[in-house]
Protein backbone atom coordinates (compact mmCIF):
# COMPACT_ATOMS: atom_id res chain seq x y z
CA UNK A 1 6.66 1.20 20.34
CA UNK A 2 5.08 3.95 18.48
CA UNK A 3 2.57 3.52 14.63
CA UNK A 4 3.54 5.52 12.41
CA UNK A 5 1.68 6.09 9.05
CA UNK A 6 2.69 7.61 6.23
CA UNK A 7 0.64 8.31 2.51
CA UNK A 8 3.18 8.28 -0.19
CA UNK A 9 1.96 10.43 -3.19
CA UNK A 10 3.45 11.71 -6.63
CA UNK A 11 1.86 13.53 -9.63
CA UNK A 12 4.34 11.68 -12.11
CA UNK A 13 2.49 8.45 -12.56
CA UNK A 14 2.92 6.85 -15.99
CA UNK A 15 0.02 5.82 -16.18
CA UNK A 16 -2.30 8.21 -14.60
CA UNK A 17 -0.36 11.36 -14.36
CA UNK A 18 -1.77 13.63 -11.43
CA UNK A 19 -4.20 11.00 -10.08
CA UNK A 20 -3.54 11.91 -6.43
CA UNK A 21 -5.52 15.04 -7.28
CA UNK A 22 -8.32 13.58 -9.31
CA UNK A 23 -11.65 14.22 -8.39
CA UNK A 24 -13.54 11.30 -6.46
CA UNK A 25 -17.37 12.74 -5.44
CA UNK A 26 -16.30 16.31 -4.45
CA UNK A 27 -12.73 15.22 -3.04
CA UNK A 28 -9.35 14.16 -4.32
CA UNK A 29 -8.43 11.23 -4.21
CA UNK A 30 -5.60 11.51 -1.78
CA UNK A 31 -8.17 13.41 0.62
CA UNK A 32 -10.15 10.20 0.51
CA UNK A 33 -7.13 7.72 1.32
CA UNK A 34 -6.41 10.29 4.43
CA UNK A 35 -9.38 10.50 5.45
CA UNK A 36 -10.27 6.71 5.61
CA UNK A 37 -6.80 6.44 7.29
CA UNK A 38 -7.50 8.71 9.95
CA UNK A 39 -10.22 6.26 10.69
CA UNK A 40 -7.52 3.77 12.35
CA UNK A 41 -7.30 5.59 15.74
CA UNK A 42 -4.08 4.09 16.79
CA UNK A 43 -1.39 5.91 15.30
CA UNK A 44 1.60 7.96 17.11
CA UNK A 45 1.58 9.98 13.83
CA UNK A 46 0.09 9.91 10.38
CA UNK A 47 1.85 11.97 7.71
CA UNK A 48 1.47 12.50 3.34
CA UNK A 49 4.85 12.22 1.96
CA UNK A 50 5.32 13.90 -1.57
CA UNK A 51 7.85 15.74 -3.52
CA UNK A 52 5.11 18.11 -5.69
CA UNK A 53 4.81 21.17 -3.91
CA UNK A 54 1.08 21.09 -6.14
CA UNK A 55 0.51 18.07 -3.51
CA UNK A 56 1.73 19.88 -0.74
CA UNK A 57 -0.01 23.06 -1.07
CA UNK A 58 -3.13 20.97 -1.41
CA UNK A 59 -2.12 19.32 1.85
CA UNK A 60 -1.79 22.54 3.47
CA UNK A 61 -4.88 24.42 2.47
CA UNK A 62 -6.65 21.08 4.39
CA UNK A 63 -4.80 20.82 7.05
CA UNK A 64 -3.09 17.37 6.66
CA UNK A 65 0.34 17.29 8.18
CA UNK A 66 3.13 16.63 4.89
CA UNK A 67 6.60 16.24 4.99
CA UNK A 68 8.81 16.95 1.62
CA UNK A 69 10.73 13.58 0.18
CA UNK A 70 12.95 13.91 -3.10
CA UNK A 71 11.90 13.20 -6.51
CA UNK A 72 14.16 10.73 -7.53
CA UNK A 73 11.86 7.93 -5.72
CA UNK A 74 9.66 5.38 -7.79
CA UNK A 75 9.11 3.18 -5.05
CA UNK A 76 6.47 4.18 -2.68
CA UNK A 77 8.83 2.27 -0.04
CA UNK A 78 11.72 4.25 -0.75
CA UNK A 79 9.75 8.07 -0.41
CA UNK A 80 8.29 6.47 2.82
CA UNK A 81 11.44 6.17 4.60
CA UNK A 82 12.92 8.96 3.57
CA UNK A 83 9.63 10.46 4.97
CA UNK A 84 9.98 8.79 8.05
CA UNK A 85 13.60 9.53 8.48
CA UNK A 86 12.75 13.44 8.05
CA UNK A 87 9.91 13.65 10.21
CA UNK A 88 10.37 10.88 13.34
CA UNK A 89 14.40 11.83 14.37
CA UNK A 90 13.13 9.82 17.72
CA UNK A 91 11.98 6.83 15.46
CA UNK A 92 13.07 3.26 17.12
CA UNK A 93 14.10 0.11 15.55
CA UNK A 94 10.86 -1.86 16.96
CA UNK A 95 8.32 1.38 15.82
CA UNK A 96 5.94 -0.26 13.14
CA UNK A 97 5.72 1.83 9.58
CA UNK A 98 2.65 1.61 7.70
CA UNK A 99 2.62 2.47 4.19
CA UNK A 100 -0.86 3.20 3.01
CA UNK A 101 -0.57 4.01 -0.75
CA UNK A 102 -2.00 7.14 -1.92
CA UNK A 103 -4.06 5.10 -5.23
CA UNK A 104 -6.56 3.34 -2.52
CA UNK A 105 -9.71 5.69 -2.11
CA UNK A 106 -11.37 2.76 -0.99
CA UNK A 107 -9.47 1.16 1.72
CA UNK A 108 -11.42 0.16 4.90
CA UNK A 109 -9.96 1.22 8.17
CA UNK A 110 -9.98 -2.68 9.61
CA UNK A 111 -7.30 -3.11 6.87
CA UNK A 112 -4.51 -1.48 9.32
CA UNK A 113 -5.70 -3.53 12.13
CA UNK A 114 -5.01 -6.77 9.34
CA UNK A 115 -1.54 -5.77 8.39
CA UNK A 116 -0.72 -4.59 12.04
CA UNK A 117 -2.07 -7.91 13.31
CA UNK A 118 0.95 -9.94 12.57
CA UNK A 119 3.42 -7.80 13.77
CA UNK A 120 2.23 -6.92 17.45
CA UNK A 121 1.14 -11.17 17.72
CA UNK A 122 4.50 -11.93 16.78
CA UNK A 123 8.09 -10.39 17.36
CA UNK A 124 9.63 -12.46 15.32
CA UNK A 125 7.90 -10.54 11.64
CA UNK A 126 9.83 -7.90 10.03
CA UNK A 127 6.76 -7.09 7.85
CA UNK A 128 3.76 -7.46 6.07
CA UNK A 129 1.49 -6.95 3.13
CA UNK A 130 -2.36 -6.64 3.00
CA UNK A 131 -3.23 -9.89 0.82
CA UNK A 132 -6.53 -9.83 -0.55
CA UNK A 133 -8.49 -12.87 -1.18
CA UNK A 134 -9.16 -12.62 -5.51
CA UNK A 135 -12.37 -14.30 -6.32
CA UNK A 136 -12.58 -12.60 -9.80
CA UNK A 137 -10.96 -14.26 -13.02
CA UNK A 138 -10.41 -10.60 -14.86
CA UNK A 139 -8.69 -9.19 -11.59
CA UNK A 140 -6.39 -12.54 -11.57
CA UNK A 141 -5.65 -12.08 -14.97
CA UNK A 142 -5.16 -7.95 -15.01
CA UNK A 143 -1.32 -7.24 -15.10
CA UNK A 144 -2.02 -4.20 -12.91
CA UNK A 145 -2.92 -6.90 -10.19
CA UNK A 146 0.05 -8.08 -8.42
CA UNK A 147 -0.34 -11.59 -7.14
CA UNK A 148 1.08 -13.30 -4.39
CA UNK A 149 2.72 -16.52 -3.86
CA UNK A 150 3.36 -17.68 -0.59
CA UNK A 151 3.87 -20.49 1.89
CA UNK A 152 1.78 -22.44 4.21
CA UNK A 153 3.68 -20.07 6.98
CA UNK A 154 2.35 -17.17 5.08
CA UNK A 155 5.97 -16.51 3.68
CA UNK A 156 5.73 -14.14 0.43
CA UNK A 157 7.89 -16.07 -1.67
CA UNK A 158 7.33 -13.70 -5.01
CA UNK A 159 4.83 -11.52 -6.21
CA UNK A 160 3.64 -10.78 -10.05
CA UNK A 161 1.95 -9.49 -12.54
CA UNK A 162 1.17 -12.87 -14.38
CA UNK A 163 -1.73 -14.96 -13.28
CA UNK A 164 -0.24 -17.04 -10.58
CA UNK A 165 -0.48 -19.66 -8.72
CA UNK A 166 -1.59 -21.18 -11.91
CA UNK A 167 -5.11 -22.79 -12.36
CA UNK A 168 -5.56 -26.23 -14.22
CA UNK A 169 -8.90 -25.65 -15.53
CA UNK A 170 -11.82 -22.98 -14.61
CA UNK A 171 -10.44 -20.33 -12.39
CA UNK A 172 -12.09 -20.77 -8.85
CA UNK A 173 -12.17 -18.93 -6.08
CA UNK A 174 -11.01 -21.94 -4.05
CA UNK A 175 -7.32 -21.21 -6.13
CA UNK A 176 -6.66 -18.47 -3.24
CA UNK A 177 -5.15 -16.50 -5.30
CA UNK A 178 -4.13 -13.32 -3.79
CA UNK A 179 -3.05 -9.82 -4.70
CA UNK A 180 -1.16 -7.06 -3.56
CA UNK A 181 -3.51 -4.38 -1.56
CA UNK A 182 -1.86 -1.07 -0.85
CA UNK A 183 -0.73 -1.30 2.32
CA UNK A 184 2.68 -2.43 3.97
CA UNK A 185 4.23 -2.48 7.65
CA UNK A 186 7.29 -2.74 8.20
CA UNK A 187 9.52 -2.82 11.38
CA UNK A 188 11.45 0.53 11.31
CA UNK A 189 14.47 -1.27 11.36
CA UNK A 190 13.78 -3.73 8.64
CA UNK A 191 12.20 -0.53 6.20
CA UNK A 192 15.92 0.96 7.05
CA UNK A 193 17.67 -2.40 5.35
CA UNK A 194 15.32 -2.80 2.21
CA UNK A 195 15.52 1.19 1.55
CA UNK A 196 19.49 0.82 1.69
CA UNK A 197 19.52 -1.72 -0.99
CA UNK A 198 19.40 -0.73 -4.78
CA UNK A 199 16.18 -1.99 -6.65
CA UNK A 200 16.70 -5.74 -7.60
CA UNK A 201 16.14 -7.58 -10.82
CA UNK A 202 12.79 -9.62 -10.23
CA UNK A 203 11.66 -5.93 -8.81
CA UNK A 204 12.41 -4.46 -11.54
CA UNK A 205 10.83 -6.95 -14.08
CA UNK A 206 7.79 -7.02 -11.86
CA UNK A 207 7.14 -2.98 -10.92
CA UNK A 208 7.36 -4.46 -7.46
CA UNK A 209 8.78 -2.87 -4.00
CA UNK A 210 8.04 -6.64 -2.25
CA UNK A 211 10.20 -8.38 -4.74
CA UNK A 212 13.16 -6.41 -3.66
CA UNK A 213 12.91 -8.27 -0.34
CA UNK A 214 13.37 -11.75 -2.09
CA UNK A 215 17.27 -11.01 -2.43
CA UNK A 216 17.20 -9.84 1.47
CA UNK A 217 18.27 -10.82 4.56
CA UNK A 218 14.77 -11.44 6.00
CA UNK A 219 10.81 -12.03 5.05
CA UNK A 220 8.12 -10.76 4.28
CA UNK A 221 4.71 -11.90 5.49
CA UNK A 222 0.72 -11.55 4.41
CA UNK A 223 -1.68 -10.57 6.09
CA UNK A 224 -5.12 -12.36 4.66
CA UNK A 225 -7.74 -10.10 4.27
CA UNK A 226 -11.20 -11.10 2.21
CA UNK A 227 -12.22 -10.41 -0.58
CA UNK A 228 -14.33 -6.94 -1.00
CA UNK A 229 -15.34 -4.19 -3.45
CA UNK A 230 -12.54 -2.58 -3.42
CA UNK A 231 -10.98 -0.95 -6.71
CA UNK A 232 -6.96 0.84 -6.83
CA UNK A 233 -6.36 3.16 -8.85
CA UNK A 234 -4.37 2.81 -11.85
CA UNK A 235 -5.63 4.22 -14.65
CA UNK A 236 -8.52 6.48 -15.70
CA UNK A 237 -10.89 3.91 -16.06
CA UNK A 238 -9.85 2.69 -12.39
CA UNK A 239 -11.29 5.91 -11.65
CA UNK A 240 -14.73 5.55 -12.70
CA UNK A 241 -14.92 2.42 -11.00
CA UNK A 242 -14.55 3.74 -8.05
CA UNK A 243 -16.97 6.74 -8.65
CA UNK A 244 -19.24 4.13 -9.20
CA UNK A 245 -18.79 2.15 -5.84
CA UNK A 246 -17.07 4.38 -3.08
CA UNK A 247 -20.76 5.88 -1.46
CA UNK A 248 -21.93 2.16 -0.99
CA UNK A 249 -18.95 0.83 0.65
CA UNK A 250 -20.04 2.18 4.13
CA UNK A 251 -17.26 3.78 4.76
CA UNK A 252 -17.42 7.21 2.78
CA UNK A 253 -20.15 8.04 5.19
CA UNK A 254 -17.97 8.46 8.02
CA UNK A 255 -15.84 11.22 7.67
């Protein structure tokens, strides 16, 4: 069983057109979100998958191995295995797929280990999804957050944008509310079935890969993680936050 990790990237945001390449303390962004992933020692192979050729020059002149996806993606899912079905011919059905997205300058390498964690303890998991504790009101109530609900098996039974589970009273951190962090695994065989399906309705209403998984023929799980400083980016003011944080997180210091 090989670990294979991939950084999906595009300049075409809506939001935050050419963020990828945005300046973060003397590096782009996307440099950052390599770099922290090439703290995770583990993988078989660790790839950027784009389709700006502005992306993959910049790629190039560092060094960081890129492989070409078409442009017609706007799931980060979708670009990832057509990434991984470009670059890993010899890929197997039981070879894990992590998909750490390219807006998370401040992911912590122990992260992979979380979302990893489920699938090498158990066979039986297609996939997961980092799910970060939220002990902040604003972040549970920021649409750009994507909650998660799930069961008491750690089933994701739907993910969104509106405050949820809902909170009778003051928010608390005892809620356990939990959101969406960047990064997916998925079973190579199980990232082949939800990449040949078309994008689904609650998807669509939500902006959300995991909701396309709902109408499929198997689960998706989360893996807990606490909560930390730790801001995505999705819009220019995203950005400053995490100018503001990324040297104290004691991570930056380490590559």
């Amino acid at each position: 069983m090989k670990i294979i990790g991939v950084v999906p990237a595009r300049m075409a945001a809506s939001r935050f057109p050419g963020k990828p390449l945005s300046q973060i303390h003397g590096r782009t962004m996307l440099e950052h979100v390599y770099l922290r992933g090439c703290l995770y020692e583990n993988w078989d192979q660790f790839v950027i998958a784009t389709c700006d050729e502005e992306i993959k020059d910049f790629a190039d002149t560092k060094g960081f191995p890129v492989v070409m996806t078409g442009a017609h993606h706007t799931r980060a899912l979708d670009r990832v295995a057509e990434a991984v079905e470009n670059f890993a011919e010899s890929a197997e059905d039981d070879d894990i797929v992590v998909c750490l997205q390219g807006d998370e300058p401040m992911m912590r390498p122990d992260m992979i280990d979380a979302v990893l964690a489920p699938l090498l303890e158990n066979d039986g998991i297609p996939c997961t999804v980092l799910a970060m504790h939220i002990t902040d009101e604003n972040l549970w109530l920021n649409s750009d957050t994507v909650k998660i609900i799930h069961n008491d098996d750690g089933e994701v039974l739907y993910t969104s944008r509106a405050p949820i589970p809902f909170c009778k009273g003051k928010f608390s951190e005892d809620l356990m509310a939990r959101r969406i962090y960047g990064i997916l695994a998925f079973r190579w065989k199980y990232l082949k079935q939800f990449t040949a399906n078309n994008e689904t309705r609650l998807e669509l209403l939500e902006a959300c890969d995991s909701n396309r998984i709902l109408d499929l023929e198997f689960t998706q799980y989360i893996a807990p993680y606490p909560s930390v400083q730790s801001f995505s980016v999705d819009s220019p003011s995203d950005l400053d936050l995490v100018k503001a944080h990324i040297l104290d997180d004691g991570i930056s210091n380490l590559y």
